[in-house]
PDB file of N, CA and C in Angstrom:
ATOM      1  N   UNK A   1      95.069  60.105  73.602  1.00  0.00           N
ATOM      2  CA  UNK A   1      94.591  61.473  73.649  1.00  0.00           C
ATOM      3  C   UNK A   1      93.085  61.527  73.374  1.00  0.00           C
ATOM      4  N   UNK A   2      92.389  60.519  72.408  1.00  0.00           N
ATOM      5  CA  UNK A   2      91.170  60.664  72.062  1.00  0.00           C
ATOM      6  C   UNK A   2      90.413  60.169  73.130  1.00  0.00           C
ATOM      7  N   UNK A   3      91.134  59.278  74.130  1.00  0.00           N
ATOM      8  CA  UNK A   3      90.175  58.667  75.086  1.00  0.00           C
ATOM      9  C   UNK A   3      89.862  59.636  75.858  1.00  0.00           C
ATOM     10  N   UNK A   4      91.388  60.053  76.104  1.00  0.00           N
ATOM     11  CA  UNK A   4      91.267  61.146  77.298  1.00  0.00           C
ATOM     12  C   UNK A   4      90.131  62.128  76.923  1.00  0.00           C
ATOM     13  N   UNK A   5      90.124  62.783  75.815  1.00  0.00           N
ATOM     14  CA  UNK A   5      88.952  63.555  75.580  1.00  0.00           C
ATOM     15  C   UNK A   5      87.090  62.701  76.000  1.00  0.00           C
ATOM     16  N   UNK A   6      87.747  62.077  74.889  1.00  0.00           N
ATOM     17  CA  UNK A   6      86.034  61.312  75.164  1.00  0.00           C
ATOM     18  C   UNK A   6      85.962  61.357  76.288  1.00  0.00           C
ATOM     19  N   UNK A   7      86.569  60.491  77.783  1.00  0.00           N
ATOM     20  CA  UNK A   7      86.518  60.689  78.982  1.00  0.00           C
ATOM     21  C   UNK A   7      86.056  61.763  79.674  1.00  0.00           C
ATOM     22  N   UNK A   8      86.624  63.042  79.368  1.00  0.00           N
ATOM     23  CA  UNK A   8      86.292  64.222  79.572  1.00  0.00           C
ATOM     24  C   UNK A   8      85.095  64.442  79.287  1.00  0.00           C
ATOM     25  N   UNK A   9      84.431  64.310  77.995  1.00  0.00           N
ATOM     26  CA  UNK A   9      83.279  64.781  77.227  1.00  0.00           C
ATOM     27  C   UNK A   9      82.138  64.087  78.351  1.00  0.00           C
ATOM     28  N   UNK A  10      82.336  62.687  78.768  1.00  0.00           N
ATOM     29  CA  UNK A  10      81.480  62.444  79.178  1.00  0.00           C
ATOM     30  C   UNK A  10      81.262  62.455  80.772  1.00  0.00           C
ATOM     31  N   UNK A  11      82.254  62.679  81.615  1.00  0.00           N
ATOM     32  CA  UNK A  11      82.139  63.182  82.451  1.00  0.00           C
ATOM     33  C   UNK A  11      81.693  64.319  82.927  1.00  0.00           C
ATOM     34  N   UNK A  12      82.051  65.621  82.310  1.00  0.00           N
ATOM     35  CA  UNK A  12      80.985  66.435  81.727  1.00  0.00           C
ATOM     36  C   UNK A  12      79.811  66.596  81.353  1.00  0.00           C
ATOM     37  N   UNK A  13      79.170  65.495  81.078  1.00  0.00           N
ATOM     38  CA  UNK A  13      77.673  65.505  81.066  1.00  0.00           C
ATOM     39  C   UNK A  13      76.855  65.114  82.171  1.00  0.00           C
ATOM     40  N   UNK A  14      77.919  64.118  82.472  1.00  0.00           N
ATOM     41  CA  UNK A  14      77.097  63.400  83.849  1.00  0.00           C
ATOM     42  C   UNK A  14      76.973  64.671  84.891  1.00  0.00           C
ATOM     43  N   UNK A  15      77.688  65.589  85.099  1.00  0.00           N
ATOM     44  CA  UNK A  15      78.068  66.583  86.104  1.00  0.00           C
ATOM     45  C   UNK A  15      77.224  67.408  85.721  1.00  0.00           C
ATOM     46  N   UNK A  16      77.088  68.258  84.499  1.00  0.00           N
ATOM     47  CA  UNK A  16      75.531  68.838  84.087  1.00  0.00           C
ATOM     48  C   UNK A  16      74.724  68.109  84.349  1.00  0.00           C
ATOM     49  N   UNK A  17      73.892  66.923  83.953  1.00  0.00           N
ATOM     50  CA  UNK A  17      73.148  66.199  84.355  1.00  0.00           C
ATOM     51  C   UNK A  17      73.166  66.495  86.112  1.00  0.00           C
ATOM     52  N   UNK A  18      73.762  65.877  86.799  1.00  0.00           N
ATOM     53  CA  UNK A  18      73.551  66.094  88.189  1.00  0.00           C
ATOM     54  C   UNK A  18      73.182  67.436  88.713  1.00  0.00           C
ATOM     55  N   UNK A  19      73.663  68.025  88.319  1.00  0.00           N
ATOM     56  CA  UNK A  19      73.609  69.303  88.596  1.00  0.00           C
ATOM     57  C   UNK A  19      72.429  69.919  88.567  1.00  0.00           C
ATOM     58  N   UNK A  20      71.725  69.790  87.448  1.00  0.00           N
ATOM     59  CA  UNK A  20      69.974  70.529  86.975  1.00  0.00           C
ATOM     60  C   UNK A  20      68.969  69.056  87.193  1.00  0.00           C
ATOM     61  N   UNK A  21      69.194  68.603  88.292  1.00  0.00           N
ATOM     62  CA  UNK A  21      68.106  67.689  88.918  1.00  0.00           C
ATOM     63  C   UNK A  21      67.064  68.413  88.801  1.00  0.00           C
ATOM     64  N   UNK A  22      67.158  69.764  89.260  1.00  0.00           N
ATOM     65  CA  UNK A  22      65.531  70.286  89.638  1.00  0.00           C
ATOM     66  C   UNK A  22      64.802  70.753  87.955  1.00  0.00           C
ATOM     67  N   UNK A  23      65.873  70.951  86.832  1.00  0.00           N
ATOM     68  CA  UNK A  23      65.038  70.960  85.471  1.00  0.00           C
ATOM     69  C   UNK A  23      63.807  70.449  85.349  1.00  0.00           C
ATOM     70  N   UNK A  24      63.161  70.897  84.318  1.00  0.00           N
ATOM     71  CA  UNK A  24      62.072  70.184  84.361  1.00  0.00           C
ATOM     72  C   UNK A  24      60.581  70.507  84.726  1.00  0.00           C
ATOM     73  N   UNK A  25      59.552  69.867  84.596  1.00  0.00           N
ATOM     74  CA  UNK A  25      58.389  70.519  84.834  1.00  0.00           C
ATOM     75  C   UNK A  25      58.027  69.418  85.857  1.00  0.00           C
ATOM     76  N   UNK A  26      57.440  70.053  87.006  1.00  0.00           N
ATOM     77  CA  UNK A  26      56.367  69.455  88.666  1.00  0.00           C
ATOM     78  C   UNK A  26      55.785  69.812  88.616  1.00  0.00           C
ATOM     79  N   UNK A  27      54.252  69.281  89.279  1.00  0.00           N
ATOM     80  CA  UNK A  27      53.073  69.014  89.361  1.00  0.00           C
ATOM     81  C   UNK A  27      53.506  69.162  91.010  1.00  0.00           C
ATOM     82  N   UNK A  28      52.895  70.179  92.012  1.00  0.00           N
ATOM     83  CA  UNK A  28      53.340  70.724  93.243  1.00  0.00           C
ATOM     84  C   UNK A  28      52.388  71.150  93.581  1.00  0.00           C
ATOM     85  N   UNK A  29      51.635  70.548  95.208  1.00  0.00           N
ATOM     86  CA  UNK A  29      50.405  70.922  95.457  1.00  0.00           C
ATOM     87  C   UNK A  29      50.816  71.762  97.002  1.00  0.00           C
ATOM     88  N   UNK A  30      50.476  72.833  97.142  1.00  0.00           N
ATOM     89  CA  UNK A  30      50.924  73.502  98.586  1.00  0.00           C
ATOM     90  C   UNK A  30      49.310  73.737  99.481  1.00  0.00           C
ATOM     91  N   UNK A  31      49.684  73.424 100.752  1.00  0.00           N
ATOM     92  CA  UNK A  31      49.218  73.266 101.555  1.00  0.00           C
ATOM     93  C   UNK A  31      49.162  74.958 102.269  1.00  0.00           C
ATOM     94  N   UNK A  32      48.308  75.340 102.768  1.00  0.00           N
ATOM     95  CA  UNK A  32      47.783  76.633 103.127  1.00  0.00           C
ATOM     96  C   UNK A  32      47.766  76.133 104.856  1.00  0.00           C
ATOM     97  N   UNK A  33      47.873  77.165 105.630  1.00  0.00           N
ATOM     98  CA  UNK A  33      47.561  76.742 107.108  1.00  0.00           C
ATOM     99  C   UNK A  33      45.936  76.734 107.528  1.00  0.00           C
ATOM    100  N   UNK A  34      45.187  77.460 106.794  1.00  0.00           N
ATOM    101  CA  UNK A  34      43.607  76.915 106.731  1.00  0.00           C
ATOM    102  C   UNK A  34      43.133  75.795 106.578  1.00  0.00           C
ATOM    103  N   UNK A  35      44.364  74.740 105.556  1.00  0.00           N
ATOM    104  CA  UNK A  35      43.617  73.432 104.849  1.00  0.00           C
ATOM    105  C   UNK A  35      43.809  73.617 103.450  1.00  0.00           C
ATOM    106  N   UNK A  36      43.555  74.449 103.172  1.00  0.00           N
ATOM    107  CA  UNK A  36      43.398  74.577 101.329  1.00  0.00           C
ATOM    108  C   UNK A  36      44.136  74.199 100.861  1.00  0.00           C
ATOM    109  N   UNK A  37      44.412  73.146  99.494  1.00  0.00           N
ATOM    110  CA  UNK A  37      45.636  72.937  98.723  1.00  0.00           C
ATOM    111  C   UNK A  37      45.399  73.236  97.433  1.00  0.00           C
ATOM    112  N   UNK A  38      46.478  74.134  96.757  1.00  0.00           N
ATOM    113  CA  UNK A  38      46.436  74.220  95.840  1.00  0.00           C
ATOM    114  C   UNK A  38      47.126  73.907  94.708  1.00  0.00           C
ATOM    115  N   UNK A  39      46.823  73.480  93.259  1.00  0.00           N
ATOM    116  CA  UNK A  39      47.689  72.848  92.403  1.00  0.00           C
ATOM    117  C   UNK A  39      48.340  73.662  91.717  1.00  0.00           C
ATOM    118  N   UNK A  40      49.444  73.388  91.474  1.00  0.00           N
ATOM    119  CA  UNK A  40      50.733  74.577  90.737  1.00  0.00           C
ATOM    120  C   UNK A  40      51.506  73.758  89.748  1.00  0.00           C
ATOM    121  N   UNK A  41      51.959  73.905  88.435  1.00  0.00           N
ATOM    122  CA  UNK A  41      52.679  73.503  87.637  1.00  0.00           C
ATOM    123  C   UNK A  41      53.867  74.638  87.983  1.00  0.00           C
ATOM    124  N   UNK A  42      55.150  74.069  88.345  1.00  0.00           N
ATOM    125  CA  UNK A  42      56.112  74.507  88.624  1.00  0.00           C
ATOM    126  C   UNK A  42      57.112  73.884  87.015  1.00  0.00           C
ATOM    127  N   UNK A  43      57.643  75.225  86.559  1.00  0.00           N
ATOM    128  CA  UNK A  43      58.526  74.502  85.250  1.00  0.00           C
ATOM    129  C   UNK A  43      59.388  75.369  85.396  1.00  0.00           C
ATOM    130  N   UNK A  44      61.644  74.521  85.581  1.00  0.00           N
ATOM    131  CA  UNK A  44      62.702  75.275  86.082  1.00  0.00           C
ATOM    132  C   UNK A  44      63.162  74.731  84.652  1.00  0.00           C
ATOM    133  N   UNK A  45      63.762  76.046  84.155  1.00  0.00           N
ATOM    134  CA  UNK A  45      64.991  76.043  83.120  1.00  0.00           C
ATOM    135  C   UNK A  45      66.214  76.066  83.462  1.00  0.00           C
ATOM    136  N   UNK A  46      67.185  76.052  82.780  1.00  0.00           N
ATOM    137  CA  UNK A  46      68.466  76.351  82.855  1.00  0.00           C
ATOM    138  C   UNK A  46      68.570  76.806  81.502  1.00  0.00           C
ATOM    139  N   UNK A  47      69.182  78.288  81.821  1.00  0.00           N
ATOM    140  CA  UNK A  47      69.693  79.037  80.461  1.00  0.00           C
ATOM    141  C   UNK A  47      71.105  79.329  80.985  1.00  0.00           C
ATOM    142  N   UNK A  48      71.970  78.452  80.115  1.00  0.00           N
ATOM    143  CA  UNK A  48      72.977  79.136  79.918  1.00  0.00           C
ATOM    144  C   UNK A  48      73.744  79.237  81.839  1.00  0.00           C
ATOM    145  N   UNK A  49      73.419  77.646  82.338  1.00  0.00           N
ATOM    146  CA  UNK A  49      74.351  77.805  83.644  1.00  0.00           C
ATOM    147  C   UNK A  49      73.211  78.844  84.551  1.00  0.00           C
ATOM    148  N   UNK A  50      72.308  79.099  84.497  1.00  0.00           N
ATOM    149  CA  UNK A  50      71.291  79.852  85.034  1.00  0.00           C
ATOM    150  C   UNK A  50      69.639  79.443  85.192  1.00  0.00           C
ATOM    151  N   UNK A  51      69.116  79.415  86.423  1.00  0.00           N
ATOM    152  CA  UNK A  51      68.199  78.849  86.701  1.00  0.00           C
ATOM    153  C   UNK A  51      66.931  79.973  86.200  1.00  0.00           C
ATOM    154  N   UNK A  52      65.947  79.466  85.826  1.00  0.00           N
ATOM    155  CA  UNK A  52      64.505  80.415  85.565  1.00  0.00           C
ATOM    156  C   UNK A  52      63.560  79.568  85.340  1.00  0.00           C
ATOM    157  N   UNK A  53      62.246  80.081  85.627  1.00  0.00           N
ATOM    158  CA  UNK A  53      61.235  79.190  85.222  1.00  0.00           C
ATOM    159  C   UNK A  53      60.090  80.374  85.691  1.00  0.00           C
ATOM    160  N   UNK A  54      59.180  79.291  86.084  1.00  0.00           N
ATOM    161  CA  UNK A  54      57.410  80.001  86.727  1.00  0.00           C
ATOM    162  C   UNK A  54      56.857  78.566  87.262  1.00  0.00           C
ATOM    163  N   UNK A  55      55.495  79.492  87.874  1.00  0.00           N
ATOM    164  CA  UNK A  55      55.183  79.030  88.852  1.00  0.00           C
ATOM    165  C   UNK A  55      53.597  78.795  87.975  1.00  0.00           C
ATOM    166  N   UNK A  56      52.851  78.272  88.056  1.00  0.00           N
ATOM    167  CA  UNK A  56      51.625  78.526  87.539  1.00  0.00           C
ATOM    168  C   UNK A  56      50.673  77.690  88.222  1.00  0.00           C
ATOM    169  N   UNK A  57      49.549  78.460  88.285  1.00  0.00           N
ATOM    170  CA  UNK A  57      47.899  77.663  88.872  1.00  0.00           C
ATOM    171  C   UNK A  57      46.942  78.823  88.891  1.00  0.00           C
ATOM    172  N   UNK A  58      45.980  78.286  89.645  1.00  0.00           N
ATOM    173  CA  UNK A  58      44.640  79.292  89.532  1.00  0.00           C
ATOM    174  C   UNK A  58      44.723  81.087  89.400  1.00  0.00           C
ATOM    175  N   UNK A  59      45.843  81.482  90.414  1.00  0.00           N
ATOM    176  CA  UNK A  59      45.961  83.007  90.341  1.00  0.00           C
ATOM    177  C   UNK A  59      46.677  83.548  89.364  1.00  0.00           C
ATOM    178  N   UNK A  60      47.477  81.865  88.577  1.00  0.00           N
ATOM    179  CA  UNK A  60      48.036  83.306  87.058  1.00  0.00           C
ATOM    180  C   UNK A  60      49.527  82.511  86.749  1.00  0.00           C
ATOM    181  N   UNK A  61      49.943  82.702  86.175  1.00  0.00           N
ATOM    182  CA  UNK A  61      51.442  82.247  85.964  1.00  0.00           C
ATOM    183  C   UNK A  61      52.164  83.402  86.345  1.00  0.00           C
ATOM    184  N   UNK A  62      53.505  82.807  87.565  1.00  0.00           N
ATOM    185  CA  UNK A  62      54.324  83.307  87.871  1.00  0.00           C
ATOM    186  C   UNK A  62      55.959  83.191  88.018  1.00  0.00           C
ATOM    187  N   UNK A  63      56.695  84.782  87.583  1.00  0.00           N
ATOM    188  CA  UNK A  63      58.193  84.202  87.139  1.00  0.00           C
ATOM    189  C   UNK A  63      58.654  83.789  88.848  1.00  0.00           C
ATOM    190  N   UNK A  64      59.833  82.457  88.690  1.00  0.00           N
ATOM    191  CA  UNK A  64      60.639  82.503  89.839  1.00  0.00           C
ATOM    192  C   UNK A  64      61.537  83.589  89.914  1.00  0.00           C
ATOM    193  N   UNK A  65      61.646  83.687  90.968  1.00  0.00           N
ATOM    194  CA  UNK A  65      62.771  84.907  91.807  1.00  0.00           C
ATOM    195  C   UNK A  65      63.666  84.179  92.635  1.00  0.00           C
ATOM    196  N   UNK A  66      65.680  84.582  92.070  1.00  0.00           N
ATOM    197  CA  UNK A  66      66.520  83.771  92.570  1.00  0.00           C
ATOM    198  C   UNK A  66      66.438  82.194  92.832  1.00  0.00           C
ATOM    199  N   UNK A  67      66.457  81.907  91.173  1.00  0.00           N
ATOM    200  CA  UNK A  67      65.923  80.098  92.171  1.00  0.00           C
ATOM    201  C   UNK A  67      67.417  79.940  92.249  1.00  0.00           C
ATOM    202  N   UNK A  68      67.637  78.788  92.803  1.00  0.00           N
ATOM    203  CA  UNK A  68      68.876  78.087  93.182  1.00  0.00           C
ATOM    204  C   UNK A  68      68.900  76.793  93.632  1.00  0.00           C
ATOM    205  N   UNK A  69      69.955  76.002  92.757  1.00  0.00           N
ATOM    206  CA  UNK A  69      70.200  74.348  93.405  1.00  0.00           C
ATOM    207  C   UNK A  69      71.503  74.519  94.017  1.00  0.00           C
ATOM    208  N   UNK A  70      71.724  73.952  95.489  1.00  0.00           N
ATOM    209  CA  UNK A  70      72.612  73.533  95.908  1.00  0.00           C
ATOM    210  C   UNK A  70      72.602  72.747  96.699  1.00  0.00           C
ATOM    211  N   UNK A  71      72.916  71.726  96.298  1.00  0.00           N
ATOM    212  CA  UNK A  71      73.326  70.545  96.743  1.00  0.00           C
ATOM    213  C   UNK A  71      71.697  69.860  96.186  1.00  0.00           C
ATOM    214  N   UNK A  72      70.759  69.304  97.148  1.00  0.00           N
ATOM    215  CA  UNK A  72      69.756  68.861  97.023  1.00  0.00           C
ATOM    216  C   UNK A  72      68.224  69.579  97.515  1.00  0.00           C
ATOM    217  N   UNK A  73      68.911  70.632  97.639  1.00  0.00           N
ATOM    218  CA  UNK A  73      68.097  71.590  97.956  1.00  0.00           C
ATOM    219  C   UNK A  73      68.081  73.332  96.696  1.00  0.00           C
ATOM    220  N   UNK A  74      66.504  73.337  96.602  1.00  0.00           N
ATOM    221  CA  UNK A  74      66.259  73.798  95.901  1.00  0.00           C
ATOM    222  C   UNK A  74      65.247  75.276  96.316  1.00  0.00           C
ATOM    223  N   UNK A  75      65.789  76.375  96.072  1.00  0.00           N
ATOM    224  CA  UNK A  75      65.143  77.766  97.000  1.00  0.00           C
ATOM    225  C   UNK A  75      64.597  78.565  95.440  1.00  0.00           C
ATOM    226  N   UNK A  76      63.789  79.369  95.688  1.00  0.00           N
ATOM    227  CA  UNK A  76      63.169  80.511  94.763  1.00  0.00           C
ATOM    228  C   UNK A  76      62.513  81.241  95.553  1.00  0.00           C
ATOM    229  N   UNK A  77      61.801  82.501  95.424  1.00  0.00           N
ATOM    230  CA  UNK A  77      60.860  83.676  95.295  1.00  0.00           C
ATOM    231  C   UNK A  77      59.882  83.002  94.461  1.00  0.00           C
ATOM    232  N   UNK A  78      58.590  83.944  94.485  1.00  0.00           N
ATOM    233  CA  UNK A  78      57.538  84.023  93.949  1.00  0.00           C
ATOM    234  C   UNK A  78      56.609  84.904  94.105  1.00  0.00           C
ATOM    235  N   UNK A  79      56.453  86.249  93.652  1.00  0.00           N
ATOM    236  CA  UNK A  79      55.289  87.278  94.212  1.00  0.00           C
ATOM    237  C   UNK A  79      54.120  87.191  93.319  1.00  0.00           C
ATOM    238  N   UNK A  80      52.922  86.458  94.431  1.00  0.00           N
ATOM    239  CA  UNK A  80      51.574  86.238  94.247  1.00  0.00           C
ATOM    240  C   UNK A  80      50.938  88.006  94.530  1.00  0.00           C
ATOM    241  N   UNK A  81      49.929  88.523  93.833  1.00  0.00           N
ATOM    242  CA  UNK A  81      49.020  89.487  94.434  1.00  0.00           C
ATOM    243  C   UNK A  81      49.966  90.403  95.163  1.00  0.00           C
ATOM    244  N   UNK A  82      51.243  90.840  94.715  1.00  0.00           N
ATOM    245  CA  UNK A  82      51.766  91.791  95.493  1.00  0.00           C
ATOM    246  C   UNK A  82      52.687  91.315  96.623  1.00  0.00           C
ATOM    247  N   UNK A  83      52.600  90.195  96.711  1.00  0.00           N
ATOM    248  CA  UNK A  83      53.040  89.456  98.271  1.00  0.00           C
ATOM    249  C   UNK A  83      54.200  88.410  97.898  1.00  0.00           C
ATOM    250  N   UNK A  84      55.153  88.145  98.146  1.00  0.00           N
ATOM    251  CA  UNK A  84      56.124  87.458  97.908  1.00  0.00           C
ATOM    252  C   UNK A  84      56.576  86.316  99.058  1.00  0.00           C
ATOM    253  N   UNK A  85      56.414  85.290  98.088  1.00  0.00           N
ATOM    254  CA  UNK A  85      56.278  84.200  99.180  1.00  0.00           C
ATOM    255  C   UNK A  85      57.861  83.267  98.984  1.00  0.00           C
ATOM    256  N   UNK A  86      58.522  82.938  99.711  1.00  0.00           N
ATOM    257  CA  UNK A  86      60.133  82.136  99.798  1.00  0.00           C
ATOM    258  C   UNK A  86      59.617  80.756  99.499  1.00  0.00           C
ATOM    259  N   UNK A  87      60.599  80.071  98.571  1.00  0.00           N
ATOM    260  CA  UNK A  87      60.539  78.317  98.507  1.00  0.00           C
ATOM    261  C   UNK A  87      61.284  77.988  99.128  1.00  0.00           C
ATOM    262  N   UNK A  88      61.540  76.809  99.690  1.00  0.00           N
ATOM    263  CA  UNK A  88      62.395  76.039  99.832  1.00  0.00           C
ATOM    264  C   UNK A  88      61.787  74.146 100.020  1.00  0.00           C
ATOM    265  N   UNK A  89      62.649  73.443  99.205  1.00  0.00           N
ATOM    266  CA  UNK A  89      62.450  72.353  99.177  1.00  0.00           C
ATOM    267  C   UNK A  89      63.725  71.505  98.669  1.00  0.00           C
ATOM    268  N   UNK A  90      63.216  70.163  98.984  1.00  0.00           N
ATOM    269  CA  UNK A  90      64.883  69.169  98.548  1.00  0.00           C
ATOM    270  C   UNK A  90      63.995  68.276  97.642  1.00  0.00           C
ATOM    271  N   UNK A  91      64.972  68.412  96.568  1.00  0.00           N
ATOM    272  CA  UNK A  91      64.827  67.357  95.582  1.00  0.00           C
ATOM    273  C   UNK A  91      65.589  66.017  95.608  1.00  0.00           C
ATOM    274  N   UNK A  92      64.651  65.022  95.623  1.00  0.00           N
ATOM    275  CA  UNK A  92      65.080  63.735  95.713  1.00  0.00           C
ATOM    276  C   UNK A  92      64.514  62.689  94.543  1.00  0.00           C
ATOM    277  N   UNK A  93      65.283  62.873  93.399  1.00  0.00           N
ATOM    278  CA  UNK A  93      65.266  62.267  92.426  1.00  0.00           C
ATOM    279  C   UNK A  93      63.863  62.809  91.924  1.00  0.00           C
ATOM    280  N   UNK A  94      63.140  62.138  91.616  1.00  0.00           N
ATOM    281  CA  UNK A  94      61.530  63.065  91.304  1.00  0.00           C
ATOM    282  C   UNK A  94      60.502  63.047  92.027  1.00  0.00           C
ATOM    283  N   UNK A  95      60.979  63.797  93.369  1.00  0.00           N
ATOM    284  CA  UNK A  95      60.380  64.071  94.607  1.00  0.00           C
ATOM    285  C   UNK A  95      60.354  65.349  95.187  1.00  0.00           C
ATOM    286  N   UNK A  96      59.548  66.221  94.889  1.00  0.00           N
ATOM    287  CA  UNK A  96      59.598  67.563  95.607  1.00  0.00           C
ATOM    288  C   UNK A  96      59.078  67.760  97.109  1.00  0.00           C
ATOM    289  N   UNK A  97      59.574  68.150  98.105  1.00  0.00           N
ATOM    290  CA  UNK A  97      59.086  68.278  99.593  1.00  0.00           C
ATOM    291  C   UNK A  97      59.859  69.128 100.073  1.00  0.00           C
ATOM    292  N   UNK A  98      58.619  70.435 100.049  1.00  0.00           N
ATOM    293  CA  UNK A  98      59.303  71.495 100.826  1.00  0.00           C
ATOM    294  C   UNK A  98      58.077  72.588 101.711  1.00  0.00           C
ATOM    295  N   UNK A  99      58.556  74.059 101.578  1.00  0.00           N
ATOM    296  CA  UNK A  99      57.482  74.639 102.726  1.00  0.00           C
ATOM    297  C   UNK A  99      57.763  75.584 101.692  1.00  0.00           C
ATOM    298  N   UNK A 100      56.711  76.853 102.357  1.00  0.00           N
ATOM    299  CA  UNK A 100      56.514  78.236 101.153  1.00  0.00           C
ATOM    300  C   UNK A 100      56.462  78.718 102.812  1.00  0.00           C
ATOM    301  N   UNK A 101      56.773  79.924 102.532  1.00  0.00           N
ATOM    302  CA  UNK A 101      57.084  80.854 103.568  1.00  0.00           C
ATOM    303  C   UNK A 101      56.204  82.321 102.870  1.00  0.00           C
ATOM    304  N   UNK A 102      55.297  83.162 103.822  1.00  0.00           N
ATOM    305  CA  UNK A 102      55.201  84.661 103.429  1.00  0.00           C
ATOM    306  C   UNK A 102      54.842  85.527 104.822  1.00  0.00           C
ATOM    307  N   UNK A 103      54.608  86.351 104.411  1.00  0.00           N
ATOM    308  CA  UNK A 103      54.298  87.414 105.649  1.00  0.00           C
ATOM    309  C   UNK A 103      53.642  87.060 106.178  1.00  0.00           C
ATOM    310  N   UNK A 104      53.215  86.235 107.279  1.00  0.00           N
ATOM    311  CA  UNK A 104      52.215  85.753 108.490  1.00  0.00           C
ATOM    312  C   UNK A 104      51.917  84.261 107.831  1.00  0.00           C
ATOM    313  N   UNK A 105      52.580  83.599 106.935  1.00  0.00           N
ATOM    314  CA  UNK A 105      51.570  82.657 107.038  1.00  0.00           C
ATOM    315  C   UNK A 105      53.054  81.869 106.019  1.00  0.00           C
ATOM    316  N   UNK A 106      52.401  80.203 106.364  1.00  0.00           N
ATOM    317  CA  UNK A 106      53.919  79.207 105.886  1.00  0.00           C
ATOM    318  C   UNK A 106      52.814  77.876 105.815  1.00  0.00           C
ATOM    319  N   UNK A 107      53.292  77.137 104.698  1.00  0.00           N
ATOM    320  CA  UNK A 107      52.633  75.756 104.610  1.00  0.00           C
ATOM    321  C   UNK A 107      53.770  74.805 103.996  1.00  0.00           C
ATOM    322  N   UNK A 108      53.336  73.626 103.476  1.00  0.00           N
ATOM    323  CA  UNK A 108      53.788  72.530 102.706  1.00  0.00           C
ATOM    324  C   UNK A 108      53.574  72.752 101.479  1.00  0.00           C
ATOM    325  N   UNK A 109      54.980  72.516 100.157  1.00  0.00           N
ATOM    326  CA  UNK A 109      54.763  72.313  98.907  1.00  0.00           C
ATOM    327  C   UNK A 109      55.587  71.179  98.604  1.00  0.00           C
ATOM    328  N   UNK A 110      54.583  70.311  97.792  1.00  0.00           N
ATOM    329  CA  UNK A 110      55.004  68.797  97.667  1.00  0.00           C
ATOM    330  C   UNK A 110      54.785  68.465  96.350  1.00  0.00           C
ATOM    331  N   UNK A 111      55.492  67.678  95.446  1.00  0.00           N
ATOM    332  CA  UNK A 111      55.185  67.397  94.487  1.00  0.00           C
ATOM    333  C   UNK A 111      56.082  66.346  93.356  1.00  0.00           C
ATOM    334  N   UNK A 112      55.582  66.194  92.070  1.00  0.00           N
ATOM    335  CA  UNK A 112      56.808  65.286  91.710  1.00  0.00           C
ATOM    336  C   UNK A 112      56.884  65.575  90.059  1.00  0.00           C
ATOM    337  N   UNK A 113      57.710  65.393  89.797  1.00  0.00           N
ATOM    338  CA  UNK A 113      58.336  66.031  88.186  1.00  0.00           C
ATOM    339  C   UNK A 113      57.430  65.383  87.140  1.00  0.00           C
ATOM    340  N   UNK A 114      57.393  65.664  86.606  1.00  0.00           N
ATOM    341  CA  UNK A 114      56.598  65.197  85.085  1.00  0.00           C
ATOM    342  C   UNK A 114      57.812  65.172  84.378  1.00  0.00           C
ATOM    343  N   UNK A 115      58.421  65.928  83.534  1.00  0.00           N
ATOM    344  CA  UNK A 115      59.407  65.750  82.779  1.00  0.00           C
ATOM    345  C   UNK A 115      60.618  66.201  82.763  1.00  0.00           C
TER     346      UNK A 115
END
């Protein structure tokens, strides 16, 4: 009976563990369709079975909107200056590569976890 538990206990972690891959704080540089790249400290929590974090760099720190992991792919919101721009990217171990999407305009956000 005690194994069986222990068994349990730790299977259970591994599955949290897998699960909040995207935890953690990235270093994420996005690409503008002009050229410009800019540097962003991206940091995702999990509270409580629930994703949150922000977005932060030159224009300010910002909260995510709807983030979500599923599967290996990882989506949020973000409203810069009034304007709300879509994530999407796949996480591959501590590898961020994805695109930002907004009203007329879409680039590359790439980056890789710090912690």
């Amino acid at each position: 009976m005690q194994r069986r538990m222990m068994l349990l206990v730790v299977v259970a972690a591994v599955l949290l563990a897998a699960g909040n891959a995207v935890v953690g704080t990235w270093q994420v540089v996005s690409d503008s369709p002009g050229g410009e790249q800019y540097t962003w400290t991206l940091v995702v929590k999990d509270e409580g079975g629930k994703l949150s974090g922000t977005l932060t760099g030159g224009p300010g720190q910002f909260p995510l909107i709807e983030p979500k992991l599923e599967g290996d792919t990882f989506t949020c919101k973000v409203t810069v200056d009034e304007v709300t721009y879509a994530i999407q990217s796949k996480i591959t171990g501590s590898k961020f590569d994805g695109t930002w999407k907004g009203p007329g305009s879409q680039g590359t956000i790439k980056g890789s976890k710090q912690s």
